[in-house]
Protein backbone atom coordinates (compact mmCIF):
# COMPACT_ATOMS: atom_id res chain seq x y z
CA UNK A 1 5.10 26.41 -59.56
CA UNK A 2 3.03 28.16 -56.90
CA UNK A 3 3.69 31.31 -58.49
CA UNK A 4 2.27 30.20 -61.88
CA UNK A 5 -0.94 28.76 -60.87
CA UNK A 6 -1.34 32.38 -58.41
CA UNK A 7 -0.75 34.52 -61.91
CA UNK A 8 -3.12 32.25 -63.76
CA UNK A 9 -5.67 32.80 -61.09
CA UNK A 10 -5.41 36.46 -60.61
CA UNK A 11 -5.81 36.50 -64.31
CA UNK A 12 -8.89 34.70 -64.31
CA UNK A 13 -10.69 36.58 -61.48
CA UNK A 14 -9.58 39.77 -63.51
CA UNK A 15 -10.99 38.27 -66.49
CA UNK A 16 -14.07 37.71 -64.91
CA UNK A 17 -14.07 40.97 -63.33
CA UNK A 18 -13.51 42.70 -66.41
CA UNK A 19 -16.67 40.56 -68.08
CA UNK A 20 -18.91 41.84 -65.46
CA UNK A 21 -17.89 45.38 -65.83
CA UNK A 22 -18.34 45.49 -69.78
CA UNK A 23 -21.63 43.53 -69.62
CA UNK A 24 -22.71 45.67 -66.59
CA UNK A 25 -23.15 42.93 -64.25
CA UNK A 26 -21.68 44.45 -61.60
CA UNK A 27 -23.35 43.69 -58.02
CA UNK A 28 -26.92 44.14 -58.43
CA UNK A 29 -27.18 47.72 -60.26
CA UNK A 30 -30.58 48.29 -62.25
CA UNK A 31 -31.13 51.01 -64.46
CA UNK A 32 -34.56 51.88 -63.91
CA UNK A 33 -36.42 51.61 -67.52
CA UNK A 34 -39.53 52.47 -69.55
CA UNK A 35 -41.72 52.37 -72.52
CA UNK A 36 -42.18 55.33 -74.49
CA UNK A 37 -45.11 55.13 -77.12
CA UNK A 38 -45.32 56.48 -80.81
CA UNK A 39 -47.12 55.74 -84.13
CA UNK A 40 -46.11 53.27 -86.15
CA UNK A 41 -46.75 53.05 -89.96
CA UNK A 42 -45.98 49.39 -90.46
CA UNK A 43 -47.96 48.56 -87.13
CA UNK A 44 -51.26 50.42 -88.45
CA UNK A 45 -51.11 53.88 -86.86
CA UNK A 46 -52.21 55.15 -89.83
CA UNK A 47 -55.43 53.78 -90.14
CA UNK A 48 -56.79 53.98 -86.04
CA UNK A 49 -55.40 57.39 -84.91
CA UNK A 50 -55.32 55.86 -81.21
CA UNK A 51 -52.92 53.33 -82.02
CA UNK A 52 -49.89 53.64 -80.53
CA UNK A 53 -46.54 50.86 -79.46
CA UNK A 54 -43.89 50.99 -76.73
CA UNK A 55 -40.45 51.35 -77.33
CA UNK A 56 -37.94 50.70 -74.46
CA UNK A 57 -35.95 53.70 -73.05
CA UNK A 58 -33.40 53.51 -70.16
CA UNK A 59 -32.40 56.43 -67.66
CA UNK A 60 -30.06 57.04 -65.31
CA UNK A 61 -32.85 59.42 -63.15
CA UNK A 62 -34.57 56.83 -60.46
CA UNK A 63 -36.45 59.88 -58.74
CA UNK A 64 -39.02 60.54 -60.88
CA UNK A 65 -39.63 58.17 -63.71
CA UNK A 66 -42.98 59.27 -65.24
CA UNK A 67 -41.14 62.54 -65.79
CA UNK A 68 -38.02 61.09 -67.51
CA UNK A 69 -40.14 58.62 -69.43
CA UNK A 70 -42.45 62.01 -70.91
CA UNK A 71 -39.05 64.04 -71.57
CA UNK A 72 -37.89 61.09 -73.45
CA UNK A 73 -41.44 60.89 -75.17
CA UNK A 74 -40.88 64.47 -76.36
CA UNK A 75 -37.28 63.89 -77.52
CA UNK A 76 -39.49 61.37 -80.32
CA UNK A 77 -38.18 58.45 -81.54
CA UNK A 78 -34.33 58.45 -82.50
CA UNK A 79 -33.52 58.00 -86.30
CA UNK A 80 -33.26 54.08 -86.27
CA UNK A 81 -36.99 54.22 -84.89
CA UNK A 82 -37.71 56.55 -87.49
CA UNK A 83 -36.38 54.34 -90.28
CA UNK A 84 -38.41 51.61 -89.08
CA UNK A 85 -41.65 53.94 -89.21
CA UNK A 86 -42.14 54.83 -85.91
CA UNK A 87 -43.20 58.36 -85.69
CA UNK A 88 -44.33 61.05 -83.20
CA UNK A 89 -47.22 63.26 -83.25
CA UNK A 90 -46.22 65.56 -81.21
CA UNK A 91 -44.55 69.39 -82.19
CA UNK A 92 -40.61 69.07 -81.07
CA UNK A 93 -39.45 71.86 -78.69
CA UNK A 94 -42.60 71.26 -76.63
CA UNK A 95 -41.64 71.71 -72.58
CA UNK A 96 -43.04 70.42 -69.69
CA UNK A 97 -43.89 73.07 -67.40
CA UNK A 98 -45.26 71.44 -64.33
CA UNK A 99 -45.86 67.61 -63.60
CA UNK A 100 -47.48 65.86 -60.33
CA UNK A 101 -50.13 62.90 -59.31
CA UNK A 102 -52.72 63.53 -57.19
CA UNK A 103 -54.88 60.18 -55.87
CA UNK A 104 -53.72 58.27 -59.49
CA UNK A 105 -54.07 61.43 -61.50
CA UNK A 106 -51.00 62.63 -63.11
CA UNK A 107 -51.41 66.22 -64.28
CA UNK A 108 -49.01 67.99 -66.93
CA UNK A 109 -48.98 71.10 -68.62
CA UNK A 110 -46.89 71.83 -71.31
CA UNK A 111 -46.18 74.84 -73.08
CA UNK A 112 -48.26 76.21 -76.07
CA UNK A 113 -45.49 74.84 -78.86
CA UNK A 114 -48.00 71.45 -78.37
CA UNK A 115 -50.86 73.43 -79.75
CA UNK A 116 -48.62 74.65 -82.84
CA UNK A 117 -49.68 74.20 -86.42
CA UNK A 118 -52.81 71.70 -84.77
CA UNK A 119 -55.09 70.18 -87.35
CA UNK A 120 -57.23 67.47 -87.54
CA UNK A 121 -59.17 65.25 -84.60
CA UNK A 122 -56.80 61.97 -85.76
CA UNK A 123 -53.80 64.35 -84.34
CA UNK A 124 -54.88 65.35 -81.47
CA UNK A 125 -55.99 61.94 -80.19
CA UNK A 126 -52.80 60.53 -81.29
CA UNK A 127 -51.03 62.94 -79.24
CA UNK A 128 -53.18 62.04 -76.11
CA UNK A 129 -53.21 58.77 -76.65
CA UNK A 130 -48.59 59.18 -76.64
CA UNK A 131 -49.06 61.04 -73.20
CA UNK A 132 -51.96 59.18 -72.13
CA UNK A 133 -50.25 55.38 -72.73
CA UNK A 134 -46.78 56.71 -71.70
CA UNK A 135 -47.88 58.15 -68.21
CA UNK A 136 -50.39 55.00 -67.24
CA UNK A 137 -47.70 52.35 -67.69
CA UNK A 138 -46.35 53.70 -63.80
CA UNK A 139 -48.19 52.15 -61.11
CA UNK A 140 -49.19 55.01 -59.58
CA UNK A 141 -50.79 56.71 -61.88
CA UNK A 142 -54.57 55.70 -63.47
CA UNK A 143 -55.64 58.80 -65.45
CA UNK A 144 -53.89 61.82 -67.28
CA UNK A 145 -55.14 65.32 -67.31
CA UNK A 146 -53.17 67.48 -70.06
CA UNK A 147 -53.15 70.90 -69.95
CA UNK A 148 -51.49 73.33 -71.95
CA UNK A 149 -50.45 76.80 -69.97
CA UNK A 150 -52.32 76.03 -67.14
CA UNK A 151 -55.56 76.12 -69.58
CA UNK A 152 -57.56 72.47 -69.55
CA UNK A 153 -60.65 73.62 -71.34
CA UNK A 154 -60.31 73.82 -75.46
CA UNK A 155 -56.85 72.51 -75.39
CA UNK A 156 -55.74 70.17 -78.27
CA UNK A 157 -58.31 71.21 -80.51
CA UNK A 158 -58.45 69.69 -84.16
């Protein structure tokens, strides 16, 4: 009889075990996450060019998290997003060339494929308003300059 009630044991811990692992309870793991902000149609983008709403991303990079959370920003929103009309305003293929904060400021250039095809003030502060909200959600950082090749002045022209 000892024997049974071991096996039944055993199988419960394993069951348990195997609960934590599929539901990723395991020990006290986070995966570090973030908000990533686009347009949304249904939420009024369209009408105030400013407006802008998180969605939640995840990463597996803890070391520099206003960095993943603007690569993720650039990826744009994934099709489900887009179905429930989110959109970006941003050009895909655009690269981050350097990133860092100085005293609250984070500072990022990007490469000219932001500046592609630009038209229209409502665009370009959508697009600042993407980087803008998606850096300043991080503690440590209170203001954005963009730059685009190292160039700050007449960037992101309409």
């Amino acid at each position: 009889m000892k024997t049974k009630h071991t096996i039944i044991i055993l199988i419960i811990v394993a069951g348990i075990a195997i609960t934590a692992a599929f539901f990723g309870m395991r020990g006290k793991e986070t995966v570090p996450v973030f908000d990533v902000f686009f347009g949304s149609t249904p939420l009024g983008s369209g009408e105030d060019c400013v407006s802008v709403f998180p969605l939640r991303r995840e990463t597996s990079d803890r070391d520099n998290l206003p960095v993943s959370a603007l690569a993720s920003l650039l990826k744009g929103p994934t099709q489900e997003e887009k179905d429930a009309g989110y959109f970006t305003s941003i050009n895909s293929g655009v690269s981050i060339k350097s990133f860092r904060v100085e005293n609250t400021v984070a500072f990022v250039d990007f490469d000219s494929e932001v500046e592609r095809e630009m038209g229209g003030s409502c665009r370009v502060s959508a697009i600042r308003s993407q980087i803008g909200k998606t850096l300043e959600q991080f503690p440590e950082i209170d203001g954005v300059v963009i730059s685009v090749e190292g160039r700050t002045e007449d960037i992101l022209q309409p």
